[in-house]
Protein backbone atom coordinates (compact mmCIF):
# COMPACT_ATOMS: atom_id res chain seq x y z
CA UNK A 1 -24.75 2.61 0.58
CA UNK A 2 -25.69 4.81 3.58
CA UNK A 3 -23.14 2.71 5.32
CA UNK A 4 -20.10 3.13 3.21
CA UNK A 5 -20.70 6.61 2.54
CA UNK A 6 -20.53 6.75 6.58
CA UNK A 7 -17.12 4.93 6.35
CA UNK A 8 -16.02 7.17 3.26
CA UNK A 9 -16.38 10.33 4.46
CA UNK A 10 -14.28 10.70 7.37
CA UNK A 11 -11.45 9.29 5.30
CA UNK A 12 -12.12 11.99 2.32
CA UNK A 13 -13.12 9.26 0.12
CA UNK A 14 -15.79 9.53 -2.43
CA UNK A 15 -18.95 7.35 -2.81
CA UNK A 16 -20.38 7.00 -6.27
CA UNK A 17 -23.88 4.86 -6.64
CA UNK A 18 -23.77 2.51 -9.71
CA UNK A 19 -26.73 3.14 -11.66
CA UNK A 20 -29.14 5.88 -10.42
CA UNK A 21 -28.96 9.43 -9.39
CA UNK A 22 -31.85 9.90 -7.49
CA UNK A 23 -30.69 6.92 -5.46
CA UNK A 24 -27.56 8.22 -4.95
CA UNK A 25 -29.18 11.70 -3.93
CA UNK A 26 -31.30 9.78 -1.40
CA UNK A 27 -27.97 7.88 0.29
CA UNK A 28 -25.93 10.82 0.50
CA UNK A 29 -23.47 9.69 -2.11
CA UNK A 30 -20.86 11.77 -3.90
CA UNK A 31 -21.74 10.82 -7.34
CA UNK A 32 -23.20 8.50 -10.15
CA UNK A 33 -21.42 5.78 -11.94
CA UNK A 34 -23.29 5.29 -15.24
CA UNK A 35 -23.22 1.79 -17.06
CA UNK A 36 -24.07 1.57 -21.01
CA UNK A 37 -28.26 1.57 -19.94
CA UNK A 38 -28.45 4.63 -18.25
CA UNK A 39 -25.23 6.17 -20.00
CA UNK A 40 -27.35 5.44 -23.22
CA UNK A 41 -31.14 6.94 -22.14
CA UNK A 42 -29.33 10.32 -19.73
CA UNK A 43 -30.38 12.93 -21.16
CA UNK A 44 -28.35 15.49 -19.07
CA UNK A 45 -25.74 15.50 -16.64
CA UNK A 46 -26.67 15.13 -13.03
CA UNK A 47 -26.75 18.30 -11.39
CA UNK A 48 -24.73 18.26 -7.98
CA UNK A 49 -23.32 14.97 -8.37
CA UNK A 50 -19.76 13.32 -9.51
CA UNK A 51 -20.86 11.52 -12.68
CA UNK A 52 -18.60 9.12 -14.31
CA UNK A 53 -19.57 5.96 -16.47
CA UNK A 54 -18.43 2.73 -18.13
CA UNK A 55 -18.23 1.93 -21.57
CA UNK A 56 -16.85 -0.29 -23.80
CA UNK A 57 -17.00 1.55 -26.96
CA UNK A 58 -16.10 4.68 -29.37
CA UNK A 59 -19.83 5.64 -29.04
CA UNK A 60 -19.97 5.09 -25.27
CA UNK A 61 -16.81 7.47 -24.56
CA UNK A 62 -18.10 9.85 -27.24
CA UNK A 63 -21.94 9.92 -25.34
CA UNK A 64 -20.14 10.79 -22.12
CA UNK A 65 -18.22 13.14 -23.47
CA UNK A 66 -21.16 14.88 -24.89
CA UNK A 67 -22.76 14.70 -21.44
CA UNK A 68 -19.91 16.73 -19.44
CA UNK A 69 -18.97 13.40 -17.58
CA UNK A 70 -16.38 13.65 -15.08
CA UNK A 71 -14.59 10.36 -16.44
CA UNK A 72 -14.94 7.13 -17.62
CA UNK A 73 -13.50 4.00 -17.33
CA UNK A 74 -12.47 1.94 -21.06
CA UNK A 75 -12.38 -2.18 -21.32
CA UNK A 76 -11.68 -4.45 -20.68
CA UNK A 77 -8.41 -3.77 -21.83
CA UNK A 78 -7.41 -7.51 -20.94
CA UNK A 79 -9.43 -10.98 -19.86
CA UNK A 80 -10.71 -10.21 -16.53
CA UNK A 81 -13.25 -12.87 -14.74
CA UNK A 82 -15.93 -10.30 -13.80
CA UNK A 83 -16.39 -10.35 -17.45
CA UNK A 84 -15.76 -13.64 -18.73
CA UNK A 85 -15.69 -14.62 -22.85
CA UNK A 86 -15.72 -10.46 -23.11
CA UNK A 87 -13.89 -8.81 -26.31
CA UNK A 88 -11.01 -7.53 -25.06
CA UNK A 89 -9.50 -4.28 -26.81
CA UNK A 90 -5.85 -4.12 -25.85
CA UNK A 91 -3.76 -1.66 -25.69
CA UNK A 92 -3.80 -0.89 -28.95
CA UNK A 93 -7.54 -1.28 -29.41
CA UNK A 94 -7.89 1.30 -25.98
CA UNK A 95 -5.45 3.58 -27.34
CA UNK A 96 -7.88 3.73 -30.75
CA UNK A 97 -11.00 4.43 -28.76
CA UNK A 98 -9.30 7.41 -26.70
CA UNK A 99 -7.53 9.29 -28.88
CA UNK A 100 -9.77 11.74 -30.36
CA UNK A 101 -11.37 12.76 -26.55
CA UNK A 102 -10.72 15.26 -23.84
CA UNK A 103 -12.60 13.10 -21.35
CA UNK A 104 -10.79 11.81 -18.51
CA UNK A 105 -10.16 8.06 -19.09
CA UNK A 106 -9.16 5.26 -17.02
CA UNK A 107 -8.29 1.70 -18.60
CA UNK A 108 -10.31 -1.08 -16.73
CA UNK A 109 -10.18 -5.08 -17.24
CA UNK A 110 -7.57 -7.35 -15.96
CA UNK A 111 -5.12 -4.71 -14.70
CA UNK A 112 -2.68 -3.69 -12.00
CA UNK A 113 -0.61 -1.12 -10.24
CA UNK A 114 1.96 -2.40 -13.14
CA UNK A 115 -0.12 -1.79 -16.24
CA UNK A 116 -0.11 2.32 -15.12
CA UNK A 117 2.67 3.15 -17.17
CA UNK A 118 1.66 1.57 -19.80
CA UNK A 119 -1.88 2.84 -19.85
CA UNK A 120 -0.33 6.36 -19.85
CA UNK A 121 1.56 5.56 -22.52
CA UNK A 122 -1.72 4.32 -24.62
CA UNK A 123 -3.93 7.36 -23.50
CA UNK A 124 -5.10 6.66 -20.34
CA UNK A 125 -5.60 9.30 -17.18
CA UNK A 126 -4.89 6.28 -15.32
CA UNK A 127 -6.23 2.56 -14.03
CA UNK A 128 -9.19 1.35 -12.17
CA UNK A 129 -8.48 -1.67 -10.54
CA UNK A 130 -11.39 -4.45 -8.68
CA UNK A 131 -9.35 -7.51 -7.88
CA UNK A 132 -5.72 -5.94 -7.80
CA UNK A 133 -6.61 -3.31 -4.85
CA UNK A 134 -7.56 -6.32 -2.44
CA UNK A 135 -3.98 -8.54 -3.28
């Protein structure tokens, strides 16, 4: 971590830790990316600290939205092999989950630099992408 924050920083990009705040304190990250575990047992925002956090349901987005969270990412919107045999929402399924928050969301799960409009169009802030930034 200590390394890519060292790599990040001069570039103005930000670093967040998956999983722990004190951890990411300790490296000098930016921030805290929350999966459903510690999204579920937080009982506060982290002070100081970007905080975002994946989820993968109604109650998920609504528990980060209760927290303050900065974002967090929705799917998998489509099959994606980091997940494999996952439930997949689609579109329409994402587009259900979003609609009644003011959190920043990003659609997650088998997408690319050409799903953008149409994750827009279902709700979305935007897409995170894994495999599709490295092609």
């Amino acid at each position: 971590a200590e390394r890519v924050v060292a790599l990040a920083r001069p570039r103005g990009a930000k670093v967040l830790y998956n999983g722990d705040a004190e951890l990411a304190r300790a490296w000098g990250c930016d921030g805290v990316h929350f999966t459903a575990r510690p999204l579920a047992s937080a009982t506060s925002r982290p002070d100081g600290l970007i905080c975002g956090a994946s989820c993968h349901t109604r109650a998920e987005i609504e528990r980060a939205g209760e927290l303050g969270l900065d974002f967090a990412v929705l799917g998998p919107v489509f099959a994606t092999p980091t997940h494999p045999g996952a439930q997949t929402l689609g579109w329409e399924g994402f587009a259900a989950i979003v609609a009644q928050t003011t959190l920043p969301v990003f659609a997650l799960g088998g997408l690319g630099a050409g799903d953008l409009d149409d994750a827009v169009a279902h709700g979305a802030h935007g897409v995170a992408v894994r495999r599709a930034a490295w092609s």
